[in-house]
C-alpha atoms as a PDB file:
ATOM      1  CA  UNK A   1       1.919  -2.098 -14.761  1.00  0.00           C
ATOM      2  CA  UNK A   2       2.119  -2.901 -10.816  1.00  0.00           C
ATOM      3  CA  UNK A   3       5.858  -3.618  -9.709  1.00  0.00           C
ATOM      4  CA  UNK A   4       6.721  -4.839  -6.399  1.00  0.00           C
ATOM      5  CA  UNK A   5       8.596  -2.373  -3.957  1.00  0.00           C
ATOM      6  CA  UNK A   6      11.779  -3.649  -1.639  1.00  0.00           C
ATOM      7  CA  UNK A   7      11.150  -3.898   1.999  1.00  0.00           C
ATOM      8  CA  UNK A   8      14.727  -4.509   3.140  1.00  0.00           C
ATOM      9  CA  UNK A   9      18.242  -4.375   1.842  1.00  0.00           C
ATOM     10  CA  UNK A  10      20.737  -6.742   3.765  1.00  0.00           C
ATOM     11  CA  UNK A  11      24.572  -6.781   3.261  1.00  0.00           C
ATOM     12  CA  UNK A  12      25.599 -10.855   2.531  1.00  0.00           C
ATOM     13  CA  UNK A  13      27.754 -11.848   5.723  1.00  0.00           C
ATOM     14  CA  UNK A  14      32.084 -13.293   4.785  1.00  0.00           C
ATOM     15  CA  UNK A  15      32.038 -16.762   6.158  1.00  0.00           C
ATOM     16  CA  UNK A  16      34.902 -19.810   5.605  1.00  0.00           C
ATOM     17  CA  UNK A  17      32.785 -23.171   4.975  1.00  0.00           C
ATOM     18  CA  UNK A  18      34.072 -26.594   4.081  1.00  0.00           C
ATOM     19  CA  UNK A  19      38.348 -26.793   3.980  1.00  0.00           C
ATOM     20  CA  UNK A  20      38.510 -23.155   4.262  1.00  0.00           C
ATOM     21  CA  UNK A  21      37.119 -21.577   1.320  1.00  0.00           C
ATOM     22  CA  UNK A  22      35.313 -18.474   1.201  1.00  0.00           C
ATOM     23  CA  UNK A  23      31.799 -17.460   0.945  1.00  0.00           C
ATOM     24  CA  UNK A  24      29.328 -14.359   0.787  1.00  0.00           C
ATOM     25  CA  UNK A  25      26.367 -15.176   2.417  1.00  0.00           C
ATOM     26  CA  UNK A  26      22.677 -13.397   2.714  1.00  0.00           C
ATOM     27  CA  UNK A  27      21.274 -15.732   4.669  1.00  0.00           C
ATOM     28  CA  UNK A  28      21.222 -17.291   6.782  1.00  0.00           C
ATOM     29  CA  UNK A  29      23.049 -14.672   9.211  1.00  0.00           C
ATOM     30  CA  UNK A  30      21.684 -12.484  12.215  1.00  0.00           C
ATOM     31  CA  UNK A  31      19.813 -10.161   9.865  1.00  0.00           C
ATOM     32  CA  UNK A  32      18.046 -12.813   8.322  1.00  0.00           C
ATOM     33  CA  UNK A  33      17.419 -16.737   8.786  1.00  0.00           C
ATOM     34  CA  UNK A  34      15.720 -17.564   5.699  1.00  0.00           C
ATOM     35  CA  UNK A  35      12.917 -16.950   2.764  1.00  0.00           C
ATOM     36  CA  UNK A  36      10.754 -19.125   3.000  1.00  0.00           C
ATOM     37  CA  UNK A  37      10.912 -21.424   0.666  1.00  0.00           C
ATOM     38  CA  UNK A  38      14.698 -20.978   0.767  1.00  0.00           C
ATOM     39  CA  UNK A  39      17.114 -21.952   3.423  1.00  0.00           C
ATOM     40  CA  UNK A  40      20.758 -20.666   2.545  1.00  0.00           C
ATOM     41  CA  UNK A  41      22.172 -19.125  -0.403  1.00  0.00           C
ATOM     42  CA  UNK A  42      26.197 -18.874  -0.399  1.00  0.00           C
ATOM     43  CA  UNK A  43      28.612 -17.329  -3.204  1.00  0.00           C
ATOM     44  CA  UNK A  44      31.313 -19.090  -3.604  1.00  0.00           C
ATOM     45  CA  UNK A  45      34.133 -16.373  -3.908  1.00  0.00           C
ATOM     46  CA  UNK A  46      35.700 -15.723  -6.872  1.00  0.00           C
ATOM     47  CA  UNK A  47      39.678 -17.022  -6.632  1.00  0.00           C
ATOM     48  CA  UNK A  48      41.882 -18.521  -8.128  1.00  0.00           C
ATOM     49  CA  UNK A  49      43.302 -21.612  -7.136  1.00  0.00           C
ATOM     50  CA  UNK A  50      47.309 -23.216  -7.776  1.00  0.00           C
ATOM     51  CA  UNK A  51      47.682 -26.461  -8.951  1.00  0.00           C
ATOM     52  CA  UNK A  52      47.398 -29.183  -6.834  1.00  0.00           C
ATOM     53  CA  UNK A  53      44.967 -27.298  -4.610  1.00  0.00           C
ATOM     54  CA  UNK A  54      41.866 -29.321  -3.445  1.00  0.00           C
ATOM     55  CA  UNK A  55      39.816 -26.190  -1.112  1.00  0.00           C
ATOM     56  CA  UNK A  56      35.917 -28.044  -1.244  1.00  0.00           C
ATOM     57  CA  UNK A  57      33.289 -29.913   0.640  1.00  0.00           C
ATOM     58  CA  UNK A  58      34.471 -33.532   1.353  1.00  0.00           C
ATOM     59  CA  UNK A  59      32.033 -36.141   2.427  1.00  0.00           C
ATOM     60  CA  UNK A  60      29.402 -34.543   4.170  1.00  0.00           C
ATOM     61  CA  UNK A  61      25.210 -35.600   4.412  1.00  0.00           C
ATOM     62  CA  UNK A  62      22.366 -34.213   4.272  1.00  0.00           C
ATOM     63  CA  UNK A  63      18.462 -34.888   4.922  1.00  0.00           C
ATOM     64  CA  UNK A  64      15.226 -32.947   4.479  1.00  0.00           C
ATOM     65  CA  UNK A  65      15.814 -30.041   1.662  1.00  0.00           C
ATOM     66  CA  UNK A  66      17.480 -30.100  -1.675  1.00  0.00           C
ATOM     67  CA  UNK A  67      20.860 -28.899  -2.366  1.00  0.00           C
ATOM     68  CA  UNK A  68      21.730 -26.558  -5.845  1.00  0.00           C
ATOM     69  CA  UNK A  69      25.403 -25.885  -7.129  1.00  0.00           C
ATOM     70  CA  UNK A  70      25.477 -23.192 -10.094  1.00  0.00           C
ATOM     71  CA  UNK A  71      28.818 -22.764 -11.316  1.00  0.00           C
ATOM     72  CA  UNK A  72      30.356 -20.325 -12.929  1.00  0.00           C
ATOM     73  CA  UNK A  73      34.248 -20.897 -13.121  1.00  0.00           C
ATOM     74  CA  UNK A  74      36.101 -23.686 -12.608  1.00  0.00           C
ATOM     75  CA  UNK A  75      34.984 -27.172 -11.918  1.00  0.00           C
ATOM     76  CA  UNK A  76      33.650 -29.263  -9.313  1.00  0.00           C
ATOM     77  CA  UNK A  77      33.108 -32.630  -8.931  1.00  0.00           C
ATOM     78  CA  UNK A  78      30.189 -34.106  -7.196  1.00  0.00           C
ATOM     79  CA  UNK A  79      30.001 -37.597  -5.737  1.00  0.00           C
ATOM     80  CA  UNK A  80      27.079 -39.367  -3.357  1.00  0.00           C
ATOM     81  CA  UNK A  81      26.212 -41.903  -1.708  1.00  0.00           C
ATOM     82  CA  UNK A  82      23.055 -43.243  -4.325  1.00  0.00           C
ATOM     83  CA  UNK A  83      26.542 -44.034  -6.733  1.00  0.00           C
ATOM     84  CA  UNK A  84      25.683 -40.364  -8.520  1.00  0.00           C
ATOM     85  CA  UNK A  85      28.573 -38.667  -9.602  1.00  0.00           C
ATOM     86  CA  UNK A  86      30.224 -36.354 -11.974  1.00  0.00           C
ATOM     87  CA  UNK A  87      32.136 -33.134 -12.688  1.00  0.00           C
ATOM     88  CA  UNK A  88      29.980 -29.787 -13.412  1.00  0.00           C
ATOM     89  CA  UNK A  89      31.969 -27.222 -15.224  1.00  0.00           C
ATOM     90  CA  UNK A  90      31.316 -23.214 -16.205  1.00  0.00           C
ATOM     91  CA  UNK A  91      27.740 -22.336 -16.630  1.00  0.00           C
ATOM     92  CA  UNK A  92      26.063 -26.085 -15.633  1.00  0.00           C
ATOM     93  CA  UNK A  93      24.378 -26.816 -12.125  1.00  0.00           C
ATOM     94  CA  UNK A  94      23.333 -30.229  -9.991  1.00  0.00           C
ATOM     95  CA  UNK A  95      20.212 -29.978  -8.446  1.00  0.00           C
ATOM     96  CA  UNK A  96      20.036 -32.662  -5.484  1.00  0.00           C
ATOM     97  CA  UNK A  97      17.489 -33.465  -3.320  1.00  0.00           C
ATOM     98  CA  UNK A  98      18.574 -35.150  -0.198  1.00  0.00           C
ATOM     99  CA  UNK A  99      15.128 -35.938   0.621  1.00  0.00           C
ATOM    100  CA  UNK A 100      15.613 -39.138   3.344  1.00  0.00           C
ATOM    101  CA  UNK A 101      18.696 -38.945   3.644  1.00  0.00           C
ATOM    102  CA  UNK A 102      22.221 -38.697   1.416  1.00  0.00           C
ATOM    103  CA  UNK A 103      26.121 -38.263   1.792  1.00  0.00           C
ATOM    104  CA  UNK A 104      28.077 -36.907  -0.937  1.00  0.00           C
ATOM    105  CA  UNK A 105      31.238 -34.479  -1.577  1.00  0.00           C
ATOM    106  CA  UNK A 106      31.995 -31.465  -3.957  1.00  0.00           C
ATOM    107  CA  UNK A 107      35.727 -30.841  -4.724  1.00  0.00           C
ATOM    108  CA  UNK A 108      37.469 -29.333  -7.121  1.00  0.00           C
ATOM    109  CA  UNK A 109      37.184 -31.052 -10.332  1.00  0.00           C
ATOM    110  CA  UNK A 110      40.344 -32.851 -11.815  1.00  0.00           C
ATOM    111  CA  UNK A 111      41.298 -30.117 -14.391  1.00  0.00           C
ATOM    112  CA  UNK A 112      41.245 -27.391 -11.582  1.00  0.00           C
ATOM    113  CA  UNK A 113      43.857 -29.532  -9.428  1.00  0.00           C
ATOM    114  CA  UNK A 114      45.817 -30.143 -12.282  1.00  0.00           C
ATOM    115  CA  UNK A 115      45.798 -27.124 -14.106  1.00  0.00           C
ATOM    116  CA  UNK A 116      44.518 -24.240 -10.845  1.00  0.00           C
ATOM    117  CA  UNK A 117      42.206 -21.661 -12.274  1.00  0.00           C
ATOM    118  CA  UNK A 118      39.481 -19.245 -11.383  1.00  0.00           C
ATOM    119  CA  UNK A 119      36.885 -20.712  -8.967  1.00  0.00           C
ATOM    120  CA  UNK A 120      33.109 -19.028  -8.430  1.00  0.00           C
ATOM    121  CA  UNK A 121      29.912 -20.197  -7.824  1.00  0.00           C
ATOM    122  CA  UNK A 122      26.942 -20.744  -6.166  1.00  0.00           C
ATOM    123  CA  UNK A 123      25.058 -22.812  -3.961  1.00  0.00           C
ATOM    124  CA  UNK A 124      21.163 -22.498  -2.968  1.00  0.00           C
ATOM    125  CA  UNK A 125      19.062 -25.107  -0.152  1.00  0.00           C
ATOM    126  CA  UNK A 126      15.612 -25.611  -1.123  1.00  0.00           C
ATOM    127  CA  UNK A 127      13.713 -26.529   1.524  1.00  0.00           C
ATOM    128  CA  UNK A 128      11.110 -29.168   0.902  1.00  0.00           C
ATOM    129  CA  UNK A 129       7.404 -29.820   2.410  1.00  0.00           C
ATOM    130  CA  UNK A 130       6.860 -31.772   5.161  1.00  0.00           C
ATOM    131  CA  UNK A 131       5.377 -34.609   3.200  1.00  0.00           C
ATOM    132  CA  UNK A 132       8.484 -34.702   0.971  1.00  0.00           C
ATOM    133  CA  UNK A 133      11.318 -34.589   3.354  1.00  0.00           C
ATOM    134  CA  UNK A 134      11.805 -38.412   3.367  1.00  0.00           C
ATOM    135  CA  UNK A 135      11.314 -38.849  -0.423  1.00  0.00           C
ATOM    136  CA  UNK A 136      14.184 -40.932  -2.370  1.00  0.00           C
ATOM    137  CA  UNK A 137      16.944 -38.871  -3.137  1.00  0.00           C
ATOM    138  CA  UNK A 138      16.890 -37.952  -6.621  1.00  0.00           C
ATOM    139  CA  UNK A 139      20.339 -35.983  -8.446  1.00  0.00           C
ATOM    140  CA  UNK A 140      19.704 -33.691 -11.790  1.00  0.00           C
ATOM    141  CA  UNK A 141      22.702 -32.891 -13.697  1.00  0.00           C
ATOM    142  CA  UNK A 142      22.084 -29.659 -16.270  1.00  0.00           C
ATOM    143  CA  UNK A 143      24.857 -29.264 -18.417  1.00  0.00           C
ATOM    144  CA  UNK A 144      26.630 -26.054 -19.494  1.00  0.00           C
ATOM    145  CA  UNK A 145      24.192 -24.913 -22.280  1.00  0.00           C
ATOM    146  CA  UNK A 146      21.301 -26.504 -21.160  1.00  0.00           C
ATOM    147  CA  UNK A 147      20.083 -23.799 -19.640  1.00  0.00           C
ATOM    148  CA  UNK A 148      17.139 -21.596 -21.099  1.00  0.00           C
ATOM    149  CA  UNK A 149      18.237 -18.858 -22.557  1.00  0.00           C
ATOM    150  CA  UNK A 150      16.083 -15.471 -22.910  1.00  0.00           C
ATOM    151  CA  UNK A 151      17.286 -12.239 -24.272  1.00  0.00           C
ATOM    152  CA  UNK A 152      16.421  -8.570 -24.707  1.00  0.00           C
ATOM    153  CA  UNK A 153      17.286  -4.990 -24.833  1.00  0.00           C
ATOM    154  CA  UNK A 154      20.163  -4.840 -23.294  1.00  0.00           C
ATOM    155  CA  UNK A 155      19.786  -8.173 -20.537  1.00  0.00           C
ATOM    156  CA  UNK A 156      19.858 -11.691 -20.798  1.00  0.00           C
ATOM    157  CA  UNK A 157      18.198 -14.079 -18.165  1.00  0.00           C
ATOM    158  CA  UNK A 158      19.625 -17.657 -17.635  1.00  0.00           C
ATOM    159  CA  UNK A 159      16.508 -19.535 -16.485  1.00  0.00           C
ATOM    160  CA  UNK A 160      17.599 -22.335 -14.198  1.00  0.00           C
ATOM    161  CA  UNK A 161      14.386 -23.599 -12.796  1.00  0.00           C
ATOM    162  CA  UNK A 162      10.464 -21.721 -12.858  1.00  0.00           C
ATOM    163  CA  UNK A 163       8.894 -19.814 -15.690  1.00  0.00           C
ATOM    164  CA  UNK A 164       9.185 -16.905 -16.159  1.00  0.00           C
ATOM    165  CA  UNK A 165       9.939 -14.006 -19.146  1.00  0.00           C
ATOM    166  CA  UNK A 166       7.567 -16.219 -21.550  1.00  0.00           C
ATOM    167  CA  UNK A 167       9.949 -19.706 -20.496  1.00  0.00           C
ATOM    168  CA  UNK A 168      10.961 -22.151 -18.681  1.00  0.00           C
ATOM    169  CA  UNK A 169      13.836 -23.514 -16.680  1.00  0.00           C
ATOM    170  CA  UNK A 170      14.940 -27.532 -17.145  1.00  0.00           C
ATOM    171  CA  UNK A 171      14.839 -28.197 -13.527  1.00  0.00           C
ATOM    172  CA  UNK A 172      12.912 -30.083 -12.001  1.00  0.00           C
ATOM    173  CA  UNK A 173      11.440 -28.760  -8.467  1.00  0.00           C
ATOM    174  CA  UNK A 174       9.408 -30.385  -5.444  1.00  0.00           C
ATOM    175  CA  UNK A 175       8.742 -26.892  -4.581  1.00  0.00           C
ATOM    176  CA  UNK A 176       7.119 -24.052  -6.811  1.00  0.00           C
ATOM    177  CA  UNK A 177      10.369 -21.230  -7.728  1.00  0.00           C
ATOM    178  CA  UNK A 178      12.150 -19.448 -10.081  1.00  0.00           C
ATOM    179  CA  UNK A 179      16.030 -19.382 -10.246  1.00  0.00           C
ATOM    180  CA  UNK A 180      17.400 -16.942 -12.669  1.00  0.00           C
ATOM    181  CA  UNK A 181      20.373 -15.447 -13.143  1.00  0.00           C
ATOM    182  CA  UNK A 182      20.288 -12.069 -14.986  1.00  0.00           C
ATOM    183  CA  UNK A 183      22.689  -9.729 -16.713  1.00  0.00           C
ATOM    184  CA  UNK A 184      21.798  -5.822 -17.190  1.00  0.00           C
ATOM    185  CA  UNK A 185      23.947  -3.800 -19.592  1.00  0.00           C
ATOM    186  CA  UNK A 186      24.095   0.045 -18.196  1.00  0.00           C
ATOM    187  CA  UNK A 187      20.865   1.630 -18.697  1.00  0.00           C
ATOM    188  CA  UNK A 188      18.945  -1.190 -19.565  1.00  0.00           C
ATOM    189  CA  UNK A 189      15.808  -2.678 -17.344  1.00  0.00           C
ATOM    190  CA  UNK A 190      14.247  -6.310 -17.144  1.00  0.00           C
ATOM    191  CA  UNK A 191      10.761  -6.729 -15.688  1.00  0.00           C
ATOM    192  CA  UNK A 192      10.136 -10.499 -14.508  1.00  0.00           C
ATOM    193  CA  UNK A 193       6.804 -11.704 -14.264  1.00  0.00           C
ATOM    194  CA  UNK A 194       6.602 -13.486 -10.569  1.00  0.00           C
ATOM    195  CA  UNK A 195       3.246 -15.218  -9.183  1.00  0.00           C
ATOM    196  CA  UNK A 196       1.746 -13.014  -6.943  1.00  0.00           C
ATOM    197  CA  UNK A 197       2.292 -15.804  -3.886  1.00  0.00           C
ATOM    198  CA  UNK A 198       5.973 -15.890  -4.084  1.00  0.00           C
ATOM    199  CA  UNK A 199       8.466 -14.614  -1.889  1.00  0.00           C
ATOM    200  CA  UNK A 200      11.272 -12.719  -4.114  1.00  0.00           C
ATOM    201  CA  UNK A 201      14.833 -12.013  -3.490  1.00  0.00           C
ATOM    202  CA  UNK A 202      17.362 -10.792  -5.285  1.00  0.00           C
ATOM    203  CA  UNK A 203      20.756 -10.769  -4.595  1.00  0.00           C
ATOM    204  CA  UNK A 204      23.955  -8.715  -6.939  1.00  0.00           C
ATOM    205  CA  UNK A 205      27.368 -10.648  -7.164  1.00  0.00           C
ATOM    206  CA  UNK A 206      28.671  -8.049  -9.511  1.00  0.00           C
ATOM    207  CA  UNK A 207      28.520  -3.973 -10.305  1.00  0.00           C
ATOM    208  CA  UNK A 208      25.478  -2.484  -9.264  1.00  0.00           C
ATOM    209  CA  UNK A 209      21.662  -1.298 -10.022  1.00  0.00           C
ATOM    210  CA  UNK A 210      18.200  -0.907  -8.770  1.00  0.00           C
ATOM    211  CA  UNK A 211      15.358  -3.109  -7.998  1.00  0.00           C
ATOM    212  CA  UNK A 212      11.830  -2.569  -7.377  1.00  0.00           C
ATOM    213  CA  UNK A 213       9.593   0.369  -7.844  1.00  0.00           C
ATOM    214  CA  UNK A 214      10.270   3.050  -6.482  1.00  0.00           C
ATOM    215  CA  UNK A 215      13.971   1.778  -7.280  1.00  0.00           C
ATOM    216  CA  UNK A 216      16.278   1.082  -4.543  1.00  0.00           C
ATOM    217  CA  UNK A 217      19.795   0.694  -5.332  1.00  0.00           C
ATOM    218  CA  UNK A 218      21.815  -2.634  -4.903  1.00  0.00           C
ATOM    219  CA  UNK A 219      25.367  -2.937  -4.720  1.00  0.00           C
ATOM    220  CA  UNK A 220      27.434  -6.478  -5.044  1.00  0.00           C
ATOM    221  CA  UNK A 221      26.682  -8.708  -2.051  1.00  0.00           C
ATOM    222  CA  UNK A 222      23.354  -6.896  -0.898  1.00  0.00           C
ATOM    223  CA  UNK A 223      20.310  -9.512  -1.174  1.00  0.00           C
ATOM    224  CA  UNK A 224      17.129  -7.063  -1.590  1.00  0.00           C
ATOM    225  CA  UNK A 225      13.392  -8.733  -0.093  1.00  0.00           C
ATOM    226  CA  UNK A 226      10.609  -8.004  -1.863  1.00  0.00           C
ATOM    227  CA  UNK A 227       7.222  -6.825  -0.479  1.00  0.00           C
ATOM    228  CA  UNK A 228       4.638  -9.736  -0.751  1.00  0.00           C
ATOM    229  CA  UNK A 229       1.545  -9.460  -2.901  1.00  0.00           C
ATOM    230  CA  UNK A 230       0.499  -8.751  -6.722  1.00  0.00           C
ATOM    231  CA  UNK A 231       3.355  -6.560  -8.868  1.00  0.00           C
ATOM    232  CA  UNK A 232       5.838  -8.020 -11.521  1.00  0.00           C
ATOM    233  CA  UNK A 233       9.485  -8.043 -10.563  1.00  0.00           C
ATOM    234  CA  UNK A 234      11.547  -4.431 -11.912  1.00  0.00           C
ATOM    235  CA  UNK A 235      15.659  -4.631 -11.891  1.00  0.00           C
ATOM    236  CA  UNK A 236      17.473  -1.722 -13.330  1.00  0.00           C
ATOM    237  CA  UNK A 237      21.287  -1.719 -14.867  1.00  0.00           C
ATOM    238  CA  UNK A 238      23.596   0.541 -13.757  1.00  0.00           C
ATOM    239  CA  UNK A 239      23.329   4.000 -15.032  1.00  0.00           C
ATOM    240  CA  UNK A 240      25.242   4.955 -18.219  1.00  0.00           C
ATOM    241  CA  UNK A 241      28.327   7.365 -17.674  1.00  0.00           C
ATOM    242  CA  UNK A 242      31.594   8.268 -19.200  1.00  0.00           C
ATOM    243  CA  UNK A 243      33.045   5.924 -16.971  1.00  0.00           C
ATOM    244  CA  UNK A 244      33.846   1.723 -17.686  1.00  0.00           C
ATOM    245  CA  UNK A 245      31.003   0.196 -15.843  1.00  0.00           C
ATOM    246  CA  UNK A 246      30.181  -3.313 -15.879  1.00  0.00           C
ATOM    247  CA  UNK A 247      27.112  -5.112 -16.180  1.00  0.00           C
ATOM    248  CA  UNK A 248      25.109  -5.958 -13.099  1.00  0.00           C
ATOM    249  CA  UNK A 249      24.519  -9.612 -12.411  1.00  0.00           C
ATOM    250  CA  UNK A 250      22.138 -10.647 -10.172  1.00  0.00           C
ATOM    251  CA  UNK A 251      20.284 -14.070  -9.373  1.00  0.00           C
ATOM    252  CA  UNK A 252      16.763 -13.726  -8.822  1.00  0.00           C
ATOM    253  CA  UNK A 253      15.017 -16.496  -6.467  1.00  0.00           C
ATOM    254  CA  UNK A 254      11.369 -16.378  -6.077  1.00  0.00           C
ATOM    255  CA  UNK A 255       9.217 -19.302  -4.408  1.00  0.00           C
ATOM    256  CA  UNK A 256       6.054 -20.053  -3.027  1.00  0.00           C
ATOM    257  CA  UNK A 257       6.289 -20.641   1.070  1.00  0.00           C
ATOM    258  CA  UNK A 258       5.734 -23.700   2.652  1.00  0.00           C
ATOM    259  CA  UNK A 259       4.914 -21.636   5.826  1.00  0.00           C
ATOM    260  CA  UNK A 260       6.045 -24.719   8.248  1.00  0.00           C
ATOM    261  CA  UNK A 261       7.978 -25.170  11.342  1.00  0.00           C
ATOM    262  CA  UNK A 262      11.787 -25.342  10.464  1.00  0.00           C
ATOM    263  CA  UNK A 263      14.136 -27.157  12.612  1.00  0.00           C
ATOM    264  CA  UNK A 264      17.407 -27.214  11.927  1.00  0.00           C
ATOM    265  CA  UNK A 265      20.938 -28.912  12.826  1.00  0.00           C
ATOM    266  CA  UNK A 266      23.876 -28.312  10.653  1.00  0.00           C
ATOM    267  CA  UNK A 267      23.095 -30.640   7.547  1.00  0.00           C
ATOM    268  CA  UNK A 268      19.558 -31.784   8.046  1.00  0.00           C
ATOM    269  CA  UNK A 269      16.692 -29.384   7.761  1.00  0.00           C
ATOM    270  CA  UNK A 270      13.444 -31.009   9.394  1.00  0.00           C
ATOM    271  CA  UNK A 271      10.183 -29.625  11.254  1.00  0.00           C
ATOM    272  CA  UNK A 272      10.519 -30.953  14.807  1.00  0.00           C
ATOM    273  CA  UNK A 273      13.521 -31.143  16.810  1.00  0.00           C
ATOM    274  CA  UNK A 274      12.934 -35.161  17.587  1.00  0.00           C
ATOM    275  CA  UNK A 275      13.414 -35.688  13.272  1.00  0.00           C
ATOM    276  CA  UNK A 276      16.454 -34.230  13.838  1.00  0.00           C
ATOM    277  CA  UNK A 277      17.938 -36.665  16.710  1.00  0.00           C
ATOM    278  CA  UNK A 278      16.212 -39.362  14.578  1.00  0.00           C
ATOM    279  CA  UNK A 279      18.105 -37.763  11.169  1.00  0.00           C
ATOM    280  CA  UNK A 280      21.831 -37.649  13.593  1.00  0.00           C
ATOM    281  CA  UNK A 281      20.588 -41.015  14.856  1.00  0.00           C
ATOM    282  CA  UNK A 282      20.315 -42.174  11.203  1.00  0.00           C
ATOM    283  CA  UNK A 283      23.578 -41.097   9.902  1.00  0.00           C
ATOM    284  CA  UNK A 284      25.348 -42.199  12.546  1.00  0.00           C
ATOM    285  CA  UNK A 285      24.015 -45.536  12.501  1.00  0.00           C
ATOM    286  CA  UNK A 286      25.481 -45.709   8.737  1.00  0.00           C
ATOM    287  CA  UNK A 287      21.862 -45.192   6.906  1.00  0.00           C
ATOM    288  CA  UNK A 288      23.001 -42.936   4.689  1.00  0.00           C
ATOM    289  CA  UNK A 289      25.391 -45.273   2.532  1.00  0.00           C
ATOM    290  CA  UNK A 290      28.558 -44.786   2.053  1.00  0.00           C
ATOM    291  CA  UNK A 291      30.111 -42.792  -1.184  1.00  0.00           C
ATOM    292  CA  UNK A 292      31.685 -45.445  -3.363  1.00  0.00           C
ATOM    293  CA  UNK A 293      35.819 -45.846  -3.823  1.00  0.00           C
ATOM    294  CA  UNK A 294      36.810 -44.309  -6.770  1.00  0.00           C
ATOM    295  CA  UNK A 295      38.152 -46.523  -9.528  1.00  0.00           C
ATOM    296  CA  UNK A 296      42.073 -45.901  -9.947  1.00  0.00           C
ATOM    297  CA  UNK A 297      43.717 -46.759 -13.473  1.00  0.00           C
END
């Protein structure tokens, strides 16, 4: 069996985004601006949160790539301009694509600013093809337990979008990936089968492993590249040892590249720099919409 090998091992980057929460991020930083097809991945950092507390992303917009939340504690509530909206709790995701052009907000979901709690997540920009960067916006909700499910010895893979390990994701995706987030018990080993035209990263968010062959290790918040060409994708647990080790969780994104120009400002994510001043121009003017009042009782 052919595996791929690593080509570079990058440390994620401690950042504060929206009100001043905190976030690991791969890319993009210095080291690296993006993998083609992907444009940002962030963790959310674990913590927990008092009551009354409201640390998110308030009305913001977007154009030209799709935006993916995966949570995994807490809550957060999403709300757009199209009149989507809706609270995504432990274990479910929203996939939106901002295509031509959307405003919408992700806060803290009403039990977490009632009650505080543990807050963690993710969130992953999809970049989309040229000819799809002014398509309608479109939102996916996936519920907590919609997610395909695959098990073996000693792993378990959450399949979020793609196909891979004999099944599929429920997403829906403009652009050919896998999303998967996979749990290794000490000693064990999963071997993903990846087209041979995708770009593959991997990035830990908790314990430690390998990846590839010949196995590199990975510690939590290092994003490994693979090399590019034929070879299934190899991820090792940690090693067994007298001590209490935990699992090592990693998400696994693998895509095919658009290879196109990328031009970028902020929130929008076009191919020229004049779509950009048009996208600014856009959203200034108020084409965007406007996220509806919430209904009070």
């Amino acid at each position: 069996m052919i595996h791929r090998s690593v080509a570079r091992v990058i440390d994620a980057v401690y950042t504060l985004e929206g009100a001043g929460f905190g976030v690991y991020r791969p890319f993009p930083t210095r080291t690296l601006d993006h993998l083609d097809p992907f444009l940002l991945l962030d963790e959310l950092e674990p913590k927990v949160y008092e009551p009354g507390e409201r640390k998110g992303a308030p009305d913001h917009p977007h154009r030209g790539f799709e935006t993916v939340s995966y949570i995994l504690a807490g809550e957060t509530e999403h709300r757009d301009s199209m009149g989507h909206g809706g609270v995504i709790r432990a274990g479910g995701v929203q996939w939106m694509t901002a295509g031509d052009g959307i405003i919408h907000s992700e806060m803290p979901g009403p039990t977490m600013v009632r009650e505080g709690g543990l807050s963690h997540g993710f969130q992953l920009w999809v970049n989309l093809p040229r000819e799809l960067k002014r398509t309608a916006p479109r939102y996916q909700s996936l519920e907590p337990g919609g997610l395909t499910t695959v098990e073996g010895d000693g792993w378990k893979a959450r399949i979020i979008a793609g196909s891979t390990l004999g099944a599929e994701g429920p997403a829906r995706t403009h652009t050919p990936i896998n999303y998967v987030h996979l749990t290794l018990e000490p000693g064990s080993e999963a071997e993903l089968d990846i087209p041979a035209d995708h770009n593959i990263g991997v990035y830990a968010f908790a314990s430690h492993g390998s990846v590839g062959e010949p196995a590199v290790p990975l510690a939590q918040a290092q994003f490994a590249i693979l090399t590019p060409g034929e070879g299934d994708l190899l991820v090792r647990g940690p090693r067994p040892t007298t001590h209490d080790v935990q699992p090592l969780e990693v998400l696994v994104l693998s895509g095919r590249p658009l290879h196109e120009p990328i031009a970028r400002y902020g929130p929008f994510v076009m191919n020229t720099r004049e779509e950009l001043v048009e996208a600014v121009e856009d959203y200034n003017a108020g084409r965007f919409g406007t996220i509806p009042a919430m209904e009070l009782d």
